[in-house]
C-alpha atoms as a PDB file:
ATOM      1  CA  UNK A   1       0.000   0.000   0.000  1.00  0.00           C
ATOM      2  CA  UNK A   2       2.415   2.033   1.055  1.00  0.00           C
ATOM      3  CA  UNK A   3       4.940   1.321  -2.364  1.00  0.00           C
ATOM      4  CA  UNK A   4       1.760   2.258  -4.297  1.00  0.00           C
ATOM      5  CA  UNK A   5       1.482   5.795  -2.996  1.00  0.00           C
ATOM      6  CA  UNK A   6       5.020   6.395  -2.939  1.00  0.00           C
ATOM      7  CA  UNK A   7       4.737   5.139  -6.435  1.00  0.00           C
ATOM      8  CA  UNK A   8       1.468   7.467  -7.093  1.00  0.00           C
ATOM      9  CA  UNK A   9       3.555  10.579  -5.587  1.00  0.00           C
ATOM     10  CA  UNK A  10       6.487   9.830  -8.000  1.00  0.00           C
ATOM     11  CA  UNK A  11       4.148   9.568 -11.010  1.00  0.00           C
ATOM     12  CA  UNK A  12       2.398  12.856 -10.202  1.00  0.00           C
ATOM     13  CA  UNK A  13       5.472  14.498  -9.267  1.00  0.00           C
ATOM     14  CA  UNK A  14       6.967  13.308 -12.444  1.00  0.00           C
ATOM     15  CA  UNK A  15       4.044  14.787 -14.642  1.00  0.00           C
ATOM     16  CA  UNK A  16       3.962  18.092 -12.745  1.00  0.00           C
ATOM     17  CA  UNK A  17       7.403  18.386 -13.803  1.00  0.00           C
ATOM     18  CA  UNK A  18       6.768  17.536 -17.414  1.00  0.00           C
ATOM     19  CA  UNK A  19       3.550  20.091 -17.616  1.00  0.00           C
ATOM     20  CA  UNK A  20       5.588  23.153 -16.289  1.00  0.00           C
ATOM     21  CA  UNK A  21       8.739  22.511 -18.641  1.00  0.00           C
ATOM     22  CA  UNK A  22       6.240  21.754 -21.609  1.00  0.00           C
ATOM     23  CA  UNK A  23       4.459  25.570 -20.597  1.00  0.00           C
ATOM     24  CA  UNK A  24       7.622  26.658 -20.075  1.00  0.00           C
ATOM     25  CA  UNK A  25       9.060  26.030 -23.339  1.00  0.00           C
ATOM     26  CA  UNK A  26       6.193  27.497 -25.640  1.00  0.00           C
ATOM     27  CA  UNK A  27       6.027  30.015 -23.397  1.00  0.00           C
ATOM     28  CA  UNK A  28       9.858  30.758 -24.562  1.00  0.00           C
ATOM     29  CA  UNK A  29       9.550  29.522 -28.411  1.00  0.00           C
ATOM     30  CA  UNK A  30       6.268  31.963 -29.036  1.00  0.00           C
ATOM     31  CA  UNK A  31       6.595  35.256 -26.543  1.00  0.00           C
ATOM     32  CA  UNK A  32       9.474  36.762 -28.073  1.00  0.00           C
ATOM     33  CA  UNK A  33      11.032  35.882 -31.140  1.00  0.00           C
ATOM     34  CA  UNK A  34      13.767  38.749 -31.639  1.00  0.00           C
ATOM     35  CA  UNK A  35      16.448  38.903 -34.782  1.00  0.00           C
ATOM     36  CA  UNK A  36      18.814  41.311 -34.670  1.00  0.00           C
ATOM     37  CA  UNK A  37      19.679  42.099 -38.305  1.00  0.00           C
ATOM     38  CA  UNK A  38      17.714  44.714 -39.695  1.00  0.00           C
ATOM     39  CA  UNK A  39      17.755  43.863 -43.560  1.00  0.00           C
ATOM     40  CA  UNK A  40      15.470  46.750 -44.963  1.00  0.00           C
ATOM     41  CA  UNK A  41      15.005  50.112 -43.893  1.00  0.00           C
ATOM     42  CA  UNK A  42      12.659  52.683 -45.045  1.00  0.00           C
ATOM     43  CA  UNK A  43      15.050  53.436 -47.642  1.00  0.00           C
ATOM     44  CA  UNK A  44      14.371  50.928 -49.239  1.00  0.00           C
ATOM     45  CA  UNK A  45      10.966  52.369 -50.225  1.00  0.00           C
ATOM     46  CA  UNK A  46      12.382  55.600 -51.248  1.00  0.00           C
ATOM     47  CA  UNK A  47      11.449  57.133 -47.678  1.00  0.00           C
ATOM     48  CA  UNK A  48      14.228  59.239 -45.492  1.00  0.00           C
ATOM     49  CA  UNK A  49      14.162  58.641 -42.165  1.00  0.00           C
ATOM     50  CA  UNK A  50      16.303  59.251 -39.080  1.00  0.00           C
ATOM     51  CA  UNK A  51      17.941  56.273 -37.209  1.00  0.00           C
ATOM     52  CA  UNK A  52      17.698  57.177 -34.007  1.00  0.00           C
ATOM     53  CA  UNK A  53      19.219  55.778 -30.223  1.00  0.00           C
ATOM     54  CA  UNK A  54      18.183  56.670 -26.622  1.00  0.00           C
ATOM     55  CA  UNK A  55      18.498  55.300 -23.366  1.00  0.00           C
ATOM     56  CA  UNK A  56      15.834  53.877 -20.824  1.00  0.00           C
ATOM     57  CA  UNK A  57      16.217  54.507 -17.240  1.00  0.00           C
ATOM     58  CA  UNK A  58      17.963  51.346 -16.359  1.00  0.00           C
ATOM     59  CA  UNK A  59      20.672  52.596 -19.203  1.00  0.00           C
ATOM     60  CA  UNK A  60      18.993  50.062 -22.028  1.00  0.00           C
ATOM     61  CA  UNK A  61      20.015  51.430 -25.538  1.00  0.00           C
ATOM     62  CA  UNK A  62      16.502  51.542 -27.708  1.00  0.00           C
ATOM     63  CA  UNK A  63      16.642  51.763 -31.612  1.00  0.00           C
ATOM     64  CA  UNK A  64      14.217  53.940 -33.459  1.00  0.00           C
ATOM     65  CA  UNK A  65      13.313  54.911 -36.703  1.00  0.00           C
ATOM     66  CA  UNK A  66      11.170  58.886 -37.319  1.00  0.00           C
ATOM     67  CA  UNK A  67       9.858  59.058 -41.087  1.00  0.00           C
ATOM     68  CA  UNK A  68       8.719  62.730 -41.221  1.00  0.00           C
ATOM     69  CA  UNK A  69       6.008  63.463 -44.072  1.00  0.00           C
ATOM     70  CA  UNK A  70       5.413  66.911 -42.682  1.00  0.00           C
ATOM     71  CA  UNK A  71       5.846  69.066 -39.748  1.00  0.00           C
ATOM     72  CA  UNK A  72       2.203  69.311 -38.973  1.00  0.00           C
ATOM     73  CA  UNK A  73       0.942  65.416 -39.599  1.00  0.00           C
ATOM     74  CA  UNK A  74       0.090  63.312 -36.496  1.00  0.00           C
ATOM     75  CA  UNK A  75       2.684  60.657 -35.499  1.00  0.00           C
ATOM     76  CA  UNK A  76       1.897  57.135 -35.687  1.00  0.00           C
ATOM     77  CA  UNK A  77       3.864  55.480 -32.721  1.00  0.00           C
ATOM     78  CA  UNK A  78       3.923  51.824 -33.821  1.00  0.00           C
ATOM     79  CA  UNK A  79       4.524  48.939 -31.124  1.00  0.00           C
ATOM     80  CA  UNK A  80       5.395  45.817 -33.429  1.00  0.00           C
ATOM     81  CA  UNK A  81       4.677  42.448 -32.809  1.00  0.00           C
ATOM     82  CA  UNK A  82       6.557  39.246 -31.216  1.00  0.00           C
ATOM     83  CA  UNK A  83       9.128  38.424 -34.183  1.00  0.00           C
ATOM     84  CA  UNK A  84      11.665  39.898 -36.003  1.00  0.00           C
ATOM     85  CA  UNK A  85      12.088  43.823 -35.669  1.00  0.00           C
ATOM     86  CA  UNK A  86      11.854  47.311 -37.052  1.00  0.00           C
ATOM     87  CA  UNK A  87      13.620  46.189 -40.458  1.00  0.00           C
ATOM     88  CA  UNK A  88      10.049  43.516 -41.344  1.00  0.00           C
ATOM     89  CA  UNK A  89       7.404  46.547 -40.611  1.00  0.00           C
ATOM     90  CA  UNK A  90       8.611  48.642 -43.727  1.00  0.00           C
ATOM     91  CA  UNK A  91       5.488  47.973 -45.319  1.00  0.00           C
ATOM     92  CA  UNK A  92       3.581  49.043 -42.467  1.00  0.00           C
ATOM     93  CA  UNK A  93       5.510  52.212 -42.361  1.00  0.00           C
ATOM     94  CA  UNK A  94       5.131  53.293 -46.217  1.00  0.00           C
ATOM     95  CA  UNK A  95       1.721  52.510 -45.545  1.00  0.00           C
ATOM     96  CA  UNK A  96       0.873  55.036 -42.828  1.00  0.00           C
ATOM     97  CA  UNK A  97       3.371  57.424 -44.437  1.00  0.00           C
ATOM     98  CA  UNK A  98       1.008  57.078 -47.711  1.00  0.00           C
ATOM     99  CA  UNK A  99      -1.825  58.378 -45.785  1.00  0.00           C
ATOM    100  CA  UNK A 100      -0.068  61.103 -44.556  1.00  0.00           C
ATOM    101  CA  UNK A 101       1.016  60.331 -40.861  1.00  0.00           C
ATOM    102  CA  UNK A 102       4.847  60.572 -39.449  1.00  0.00           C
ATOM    103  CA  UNK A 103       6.073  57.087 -38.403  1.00  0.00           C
ATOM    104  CA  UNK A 104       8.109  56.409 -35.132  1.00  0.00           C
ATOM    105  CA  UNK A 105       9.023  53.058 -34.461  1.00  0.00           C
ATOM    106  CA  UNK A 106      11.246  51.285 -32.301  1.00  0.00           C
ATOM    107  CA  UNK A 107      12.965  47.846 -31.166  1.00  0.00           C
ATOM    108  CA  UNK A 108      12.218  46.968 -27.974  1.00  0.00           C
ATOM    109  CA  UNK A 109      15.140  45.862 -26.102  1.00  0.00           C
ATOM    110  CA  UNK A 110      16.948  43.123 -27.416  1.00  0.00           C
ATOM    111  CA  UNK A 111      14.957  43.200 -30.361  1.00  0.00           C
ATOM    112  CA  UNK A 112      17.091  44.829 -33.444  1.00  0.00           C
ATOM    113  CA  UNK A 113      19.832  47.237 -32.759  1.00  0.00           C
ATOM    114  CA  UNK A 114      18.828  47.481 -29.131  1.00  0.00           C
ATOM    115  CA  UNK A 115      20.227  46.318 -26.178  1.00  0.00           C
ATOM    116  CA  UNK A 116      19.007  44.180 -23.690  1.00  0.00           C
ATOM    117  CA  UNK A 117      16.938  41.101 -22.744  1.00  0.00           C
ATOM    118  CA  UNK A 118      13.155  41.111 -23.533  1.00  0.00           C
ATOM    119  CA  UNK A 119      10.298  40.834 -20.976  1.00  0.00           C
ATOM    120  CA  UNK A 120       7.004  42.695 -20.502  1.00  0.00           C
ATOM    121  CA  UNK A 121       8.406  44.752 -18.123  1.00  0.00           C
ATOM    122  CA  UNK A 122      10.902  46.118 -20.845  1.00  0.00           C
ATOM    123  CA  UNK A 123       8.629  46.533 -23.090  1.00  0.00           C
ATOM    124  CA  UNK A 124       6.282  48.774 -21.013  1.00  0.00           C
ATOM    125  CA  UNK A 125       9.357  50.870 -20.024  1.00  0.00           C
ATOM    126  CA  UNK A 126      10.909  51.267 -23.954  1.00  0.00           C
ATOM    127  CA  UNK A 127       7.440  52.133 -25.138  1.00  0.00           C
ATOM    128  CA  UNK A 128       7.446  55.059 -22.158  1.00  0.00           C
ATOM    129  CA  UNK A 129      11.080  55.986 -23.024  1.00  0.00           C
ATOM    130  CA  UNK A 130       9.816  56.157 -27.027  1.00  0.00           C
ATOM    131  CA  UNK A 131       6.750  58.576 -25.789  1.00  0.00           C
ATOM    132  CA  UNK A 132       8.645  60.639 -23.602  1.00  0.00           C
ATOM    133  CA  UNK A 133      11.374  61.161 -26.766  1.00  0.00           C
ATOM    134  CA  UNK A 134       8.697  61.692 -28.953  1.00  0.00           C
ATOM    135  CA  UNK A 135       7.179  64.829 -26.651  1.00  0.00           C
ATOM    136  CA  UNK A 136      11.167  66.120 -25.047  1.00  0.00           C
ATOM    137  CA  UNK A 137      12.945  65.690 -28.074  1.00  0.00           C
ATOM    138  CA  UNK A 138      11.261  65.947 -30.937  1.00  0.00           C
ATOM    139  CA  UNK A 139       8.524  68.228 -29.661  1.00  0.00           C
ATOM    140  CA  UNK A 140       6.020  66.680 -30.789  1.00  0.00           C
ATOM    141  CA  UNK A 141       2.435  67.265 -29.000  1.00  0.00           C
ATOM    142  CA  UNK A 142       0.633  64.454 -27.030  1.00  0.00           C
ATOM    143  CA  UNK A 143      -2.533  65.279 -28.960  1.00  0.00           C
ATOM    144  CA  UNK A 144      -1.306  64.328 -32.145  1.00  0.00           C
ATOM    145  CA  UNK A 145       0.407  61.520 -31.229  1.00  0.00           C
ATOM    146  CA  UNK A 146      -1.506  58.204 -32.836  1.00  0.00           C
ATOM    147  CA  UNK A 147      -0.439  54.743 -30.456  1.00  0.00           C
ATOM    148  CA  UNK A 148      -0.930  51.776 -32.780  1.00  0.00           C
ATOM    149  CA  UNK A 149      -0.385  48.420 -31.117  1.00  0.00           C
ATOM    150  CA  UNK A 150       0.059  45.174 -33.166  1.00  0.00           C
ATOM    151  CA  UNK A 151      -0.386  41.913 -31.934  1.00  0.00           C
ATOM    152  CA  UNK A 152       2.067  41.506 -28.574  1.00  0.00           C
ATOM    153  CA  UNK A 153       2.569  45.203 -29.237  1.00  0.00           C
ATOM    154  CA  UNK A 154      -1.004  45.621 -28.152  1.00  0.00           C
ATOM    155  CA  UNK A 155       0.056  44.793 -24.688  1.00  0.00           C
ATOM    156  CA  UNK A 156       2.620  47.688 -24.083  1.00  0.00           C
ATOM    157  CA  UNK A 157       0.154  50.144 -26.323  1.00  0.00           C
ATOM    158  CA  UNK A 158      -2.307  49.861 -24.080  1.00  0.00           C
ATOM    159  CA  UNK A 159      -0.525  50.020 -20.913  1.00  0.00           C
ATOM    160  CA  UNK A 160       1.253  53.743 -22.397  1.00  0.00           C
ATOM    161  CA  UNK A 161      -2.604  54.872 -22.863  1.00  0.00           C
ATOM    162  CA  UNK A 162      -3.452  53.906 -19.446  1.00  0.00           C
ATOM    163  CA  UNK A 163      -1.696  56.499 -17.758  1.00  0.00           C
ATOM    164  CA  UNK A 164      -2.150  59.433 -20.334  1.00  0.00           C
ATOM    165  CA  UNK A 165      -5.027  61.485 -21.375  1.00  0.00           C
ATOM    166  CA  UNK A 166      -4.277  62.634 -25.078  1.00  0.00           C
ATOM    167  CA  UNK A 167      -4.091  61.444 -28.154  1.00  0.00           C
ATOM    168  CA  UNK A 168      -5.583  57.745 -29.691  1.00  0.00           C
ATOM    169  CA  UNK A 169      -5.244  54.223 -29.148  1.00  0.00           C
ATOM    170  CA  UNK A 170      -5.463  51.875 -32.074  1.00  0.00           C
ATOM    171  CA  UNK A 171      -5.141  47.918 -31.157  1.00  0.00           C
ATOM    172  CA  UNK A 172      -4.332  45.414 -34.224  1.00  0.00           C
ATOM    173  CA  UNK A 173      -5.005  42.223 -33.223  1.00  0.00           C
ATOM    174  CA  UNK A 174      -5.388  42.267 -30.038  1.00  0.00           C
ATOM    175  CA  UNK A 175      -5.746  39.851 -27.446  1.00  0.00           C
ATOM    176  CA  UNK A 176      -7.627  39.896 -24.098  1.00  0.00           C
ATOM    177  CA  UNK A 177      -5.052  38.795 -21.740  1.00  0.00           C
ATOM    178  CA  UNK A 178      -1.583  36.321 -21.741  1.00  0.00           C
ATOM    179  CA  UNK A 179      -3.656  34.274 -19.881  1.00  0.00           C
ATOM    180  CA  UNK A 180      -6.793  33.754 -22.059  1.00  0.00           C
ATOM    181  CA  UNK A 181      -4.378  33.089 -24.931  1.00  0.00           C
ATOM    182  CA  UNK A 182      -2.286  30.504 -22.921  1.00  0.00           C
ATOM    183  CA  UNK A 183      -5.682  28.846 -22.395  1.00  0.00           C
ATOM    184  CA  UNK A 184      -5.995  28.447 -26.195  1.00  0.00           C
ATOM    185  CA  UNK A 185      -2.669  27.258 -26.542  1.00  0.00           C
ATOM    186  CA  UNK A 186      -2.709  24.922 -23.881  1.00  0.00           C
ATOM    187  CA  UNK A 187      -6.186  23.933 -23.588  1.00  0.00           C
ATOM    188  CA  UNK A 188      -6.398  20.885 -20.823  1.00  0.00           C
ATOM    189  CA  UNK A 189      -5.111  22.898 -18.211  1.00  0.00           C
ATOM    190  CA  UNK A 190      -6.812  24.112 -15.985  1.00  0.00           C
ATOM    191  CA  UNK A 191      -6.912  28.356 -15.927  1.00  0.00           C
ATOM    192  CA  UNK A 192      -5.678  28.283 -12.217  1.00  0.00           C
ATOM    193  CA  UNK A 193      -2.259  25.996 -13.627  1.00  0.00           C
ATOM    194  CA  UNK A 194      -1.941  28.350 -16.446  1.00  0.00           C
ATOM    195  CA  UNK A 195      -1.822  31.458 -14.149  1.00  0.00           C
ATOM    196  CA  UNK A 196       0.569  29.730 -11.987  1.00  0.00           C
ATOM    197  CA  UNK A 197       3.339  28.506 -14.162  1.00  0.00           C
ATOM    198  CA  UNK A 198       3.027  31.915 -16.625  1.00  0.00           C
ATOM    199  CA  UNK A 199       5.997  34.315 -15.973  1.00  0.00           C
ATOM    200  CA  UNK A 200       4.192  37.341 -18.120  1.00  0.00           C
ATOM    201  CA  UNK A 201       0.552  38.527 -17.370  1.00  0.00           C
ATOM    202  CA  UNK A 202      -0.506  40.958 -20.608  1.00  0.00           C
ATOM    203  CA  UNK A 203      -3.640  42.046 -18.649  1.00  0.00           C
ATOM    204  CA  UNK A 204      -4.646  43.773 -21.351  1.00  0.00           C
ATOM    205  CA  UNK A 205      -8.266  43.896 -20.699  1.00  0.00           C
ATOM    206  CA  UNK A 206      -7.779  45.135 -17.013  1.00  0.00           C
ATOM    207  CA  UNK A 207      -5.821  47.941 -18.496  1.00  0.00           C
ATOM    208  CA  UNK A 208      -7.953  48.956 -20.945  1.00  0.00           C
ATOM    209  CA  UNK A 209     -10.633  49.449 -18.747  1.00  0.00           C
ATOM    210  CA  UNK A 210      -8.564  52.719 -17.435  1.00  0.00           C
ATOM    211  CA  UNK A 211      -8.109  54.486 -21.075  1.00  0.00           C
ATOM    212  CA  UNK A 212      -9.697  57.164 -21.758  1.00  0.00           C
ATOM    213  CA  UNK A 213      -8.450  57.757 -25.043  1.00  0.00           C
ATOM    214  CA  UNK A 214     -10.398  57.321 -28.407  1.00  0.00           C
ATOM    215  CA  UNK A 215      -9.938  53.619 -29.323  1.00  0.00           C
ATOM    216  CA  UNK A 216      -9.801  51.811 -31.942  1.00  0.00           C
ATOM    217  CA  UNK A 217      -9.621  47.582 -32.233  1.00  0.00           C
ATOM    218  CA  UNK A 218      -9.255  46.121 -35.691  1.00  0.00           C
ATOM    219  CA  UNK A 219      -9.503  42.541 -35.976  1.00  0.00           C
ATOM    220  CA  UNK A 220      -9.901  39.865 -38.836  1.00  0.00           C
ATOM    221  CA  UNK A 221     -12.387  36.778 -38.635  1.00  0.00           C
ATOM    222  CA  UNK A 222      -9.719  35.088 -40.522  1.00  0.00           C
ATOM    223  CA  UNK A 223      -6.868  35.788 -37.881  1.00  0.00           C
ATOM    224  CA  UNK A 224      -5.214  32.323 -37.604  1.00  0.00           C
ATOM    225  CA  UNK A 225      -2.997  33.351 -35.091  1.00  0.00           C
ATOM    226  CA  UNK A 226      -4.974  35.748 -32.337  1.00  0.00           C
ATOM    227  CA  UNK A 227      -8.417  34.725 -32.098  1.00  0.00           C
ATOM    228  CA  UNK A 228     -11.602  36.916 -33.250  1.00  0.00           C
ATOM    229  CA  UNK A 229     -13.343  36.837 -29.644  1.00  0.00           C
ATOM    230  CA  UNK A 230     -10.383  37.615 -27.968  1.00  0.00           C
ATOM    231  CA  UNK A 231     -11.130  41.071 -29.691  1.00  0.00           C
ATOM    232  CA  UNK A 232     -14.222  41.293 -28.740  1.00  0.00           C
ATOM    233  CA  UNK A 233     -13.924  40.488 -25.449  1.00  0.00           C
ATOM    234  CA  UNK A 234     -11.134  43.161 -25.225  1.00  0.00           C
ATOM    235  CA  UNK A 235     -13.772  45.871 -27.203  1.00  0.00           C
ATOM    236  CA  UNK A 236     -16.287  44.743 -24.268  1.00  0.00           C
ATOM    237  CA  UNK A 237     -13.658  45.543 -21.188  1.00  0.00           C
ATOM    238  CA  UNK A 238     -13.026  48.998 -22.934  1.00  0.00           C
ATOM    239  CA  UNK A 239     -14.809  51.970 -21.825  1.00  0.00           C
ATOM    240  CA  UNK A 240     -16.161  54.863 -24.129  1.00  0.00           C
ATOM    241  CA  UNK A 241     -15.095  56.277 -27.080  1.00  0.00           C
ATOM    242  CA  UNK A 242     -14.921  53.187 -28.732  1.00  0.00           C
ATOM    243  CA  UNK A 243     -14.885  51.615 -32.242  1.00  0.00           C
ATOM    244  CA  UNK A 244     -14.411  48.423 -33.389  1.00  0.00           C
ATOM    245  CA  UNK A 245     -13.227  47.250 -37.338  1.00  0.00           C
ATOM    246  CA  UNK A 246     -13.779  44.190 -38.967  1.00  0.00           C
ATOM    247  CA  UNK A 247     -10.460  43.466 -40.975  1.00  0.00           C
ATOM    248  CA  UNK A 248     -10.291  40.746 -43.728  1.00  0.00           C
ATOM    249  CA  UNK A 249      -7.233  38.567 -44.452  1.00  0.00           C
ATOM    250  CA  UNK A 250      -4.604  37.314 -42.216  1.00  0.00           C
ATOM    251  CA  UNK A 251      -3.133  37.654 -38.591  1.00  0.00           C
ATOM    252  CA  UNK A 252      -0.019  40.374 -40.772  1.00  0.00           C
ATOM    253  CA  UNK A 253      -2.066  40.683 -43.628  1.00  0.00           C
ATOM    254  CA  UNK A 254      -5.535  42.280 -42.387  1.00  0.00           C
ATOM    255  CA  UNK A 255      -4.346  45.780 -43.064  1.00  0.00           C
ATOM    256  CA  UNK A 256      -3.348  45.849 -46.196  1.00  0.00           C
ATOM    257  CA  UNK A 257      -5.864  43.548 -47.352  1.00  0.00           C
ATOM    258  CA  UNK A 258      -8.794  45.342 -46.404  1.00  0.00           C
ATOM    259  CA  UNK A 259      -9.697  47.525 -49.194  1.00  0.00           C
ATOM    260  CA  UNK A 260     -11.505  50.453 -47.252  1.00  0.00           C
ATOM    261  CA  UNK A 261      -9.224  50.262 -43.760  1.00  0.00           C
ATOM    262  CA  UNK A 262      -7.423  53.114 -45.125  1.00  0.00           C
ATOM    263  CA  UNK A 263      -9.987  55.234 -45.438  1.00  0.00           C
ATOM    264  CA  UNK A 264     -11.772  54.343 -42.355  1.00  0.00           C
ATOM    265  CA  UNK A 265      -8.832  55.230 -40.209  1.00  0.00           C
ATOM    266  CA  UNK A 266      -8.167  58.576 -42.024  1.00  0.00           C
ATOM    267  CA  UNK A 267     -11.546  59.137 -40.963  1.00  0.00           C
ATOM    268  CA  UNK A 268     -11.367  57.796 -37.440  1.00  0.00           C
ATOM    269  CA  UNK A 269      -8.108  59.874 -36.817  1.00  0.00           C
ATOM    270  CA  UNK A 270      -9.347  63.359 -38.218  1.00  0.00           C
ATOM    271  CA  UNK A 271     -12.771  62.933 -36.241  1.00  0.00           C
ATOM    272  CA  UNK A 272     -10.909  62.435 -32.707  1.00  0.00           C
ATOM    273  CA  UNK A 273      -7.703  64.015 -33.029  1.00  0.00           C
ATOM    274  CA  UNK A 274     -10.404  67.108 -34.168  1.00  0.00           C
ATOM    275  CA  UNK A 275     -12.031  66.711 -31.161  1.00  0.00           C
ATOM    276  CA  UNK A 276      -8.692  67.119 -29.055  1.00  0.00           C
END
C-alpha cells in the first residue's frame, strides 16, 4: 500500500514536472522571437528617415526609426509584434506614411539594434522611453500623437494609454489577456495551472478598462494566429469612445488587405484628433 502511494507521488510528481517545462518552453519559443539584423530600412521604399538611439532609465540602448512626411501630420507610434524587428514593418511604415502620418518606431530591447533582454516589463518601459522622446525631443504634442499596437505590441500600447489622457489608441489584433491566450494554446489545463506557471501577465483587458483615449480595435475573422473573440472580449472591457473594425485577411495581412481600412482610419483619426 504504502509502495503504491510512494509510487502514485512519484508519477504525479513526475508529470507536474513535465507540464511546467512543456508551458515553459512554448512560453519561450512563441513570446518573443527577436532577430537582430535589420535587412530593410525605409530606404528601401524611397522614404528618409532618421535612425535614431536613446536610453531607458535602467541605461537600455533603444533603436528607433522617425519618417517625417510633414511638420504638422500626427505621429503614428507603432509597437510591433513578437518576431523579427523594425527592419520587417517597412510595409507598415510606407503605408501610414502614404496616408499622410509621421512614423516612429522602435525595437524593444533586445529586439534589433537594441540592447538588452526582452520581458514585458521592458517593453512597457521602452514604449514610455519612445513617448517621452517623442514629446522632449522631438517636440512633438501628445494630442497628435496616434499609439498603434500590433499583436504583442497591443500589450505595451495599451498600458502607455493607461496612464495618459491625449491622443488615440489603435489595437491590431489584439488579445484579451496572456492568460486567455495561454488557455488556447494549452487547452487541458486548468486556468488556475496556467496562471501559476506563466511568468508574463498581458492584462490587457484590465488595463484597458482605465483608457480614456479614443480607441480603436481592428480585428480579422480570418486571424489564424490571435483569435476573433479575444477582440471582442477586449472591445467589451473597454470603456467609451470606442470603435471596433472588422479586418479581412490574415493575422499580418488584415491591413493591407482590407480595401476600405485606409480610409476608415483617415476618418477615425481626423474625427478624434479634431475633437482634441
Amino acid at each position: 500500500m504504502i509502495k503504491t502511494l510512494v509510487g502514485l507521488i512519484l508519477l504525479f510528481c513526475i508529470f507536474c514536472i513535465i507540464v511546467i517545462f512543456y508551458v515553459k518552453r512554448i512560453e519561450r519559443n512563441t513570446l518573443f522571437l527577436p532577430s537582430k539584423e535589420i535587412s530593410v530600412t525605409p530606404a528601401n521604399e524611397g522614404l528618409k528617415y532618421e535612425d535614431i538611439y536613446f536610453s531607458t532609465p535602467e541605461g537600455e540602448t533603444i533603436n528607433a526609426w522617425f519618417i517625417e512626411v510633414s511638420k504638422t501630420s500626427p505621429v503614428m507610434l507603432v509597437c510591433h509584434g513578437n518576431a523579427g524587428n523594425i527592419g520587417d514593418r517597412v510595409e507598415l511604415i510606407k503605408m501610414f506614411c502614404s496616408l499622410g502620418y509621421n512614423v516612429f518606431i522602435f525595437d524593444y530591447r533586445g529586439y534589433g539594434k537594441s540592447s538588452g533582454v526582452p520581458s514585458e516589463e521592458g517593453m512597457y518601459v521602452d514604449t514610455l522611453s519612445c513617448y517621452k522622446y517623442l514629446i522632449e525631443e522631438k517636440e512633438v504634442s501628445p494630442r497628435s500623437i496616434i499609439i498603434y499596437g500590433k499583436s504583442l505590441g497591443t500589450a505595451p500600447a495599451i498600458e502607455l494609454a493607461s496612464s495618459i489622457q491625449e491622443g488615440i489608441l489603435i489595437v491590431d489584433s489584439g488579445f484579451s489577456s496572456g492568460l486567455d491566450m495561454a488557455k488556447i494554446i494549452v487547452p487541458w489545463l486548468p486556468r488556475i495551472v496556467l496562471k501559476l506557471l506563466l511568468s508574463v501577465q498581458f492584462n490587457n483587458c484590465d488595463k484597458i478598462k482605465k483608457v480614456s483615449l479614443p480607441k480603436l480595435i481592428i480585428h480579422s475573422k480570418e486571424d489564424e494566429v490571435i483569435p476573433f473573440n479575444l477582440a471582442e472580449k477586449l472591445f467589451k472591457c473597454a470603456p467609451e469612445p470606442k470603435e471596433f473594425y472588422v479586418l479581412q485577411g490574415t493575422h499580418n495581412q488584415g491591413i493591407f488587405q482590407t480595401e476600405d481600412f485606409s480610409t476608415f482610419l483617415a476618418g477615425f483619426s481626423r474625427r478624434y484628433l479634431r475633437q482634441q
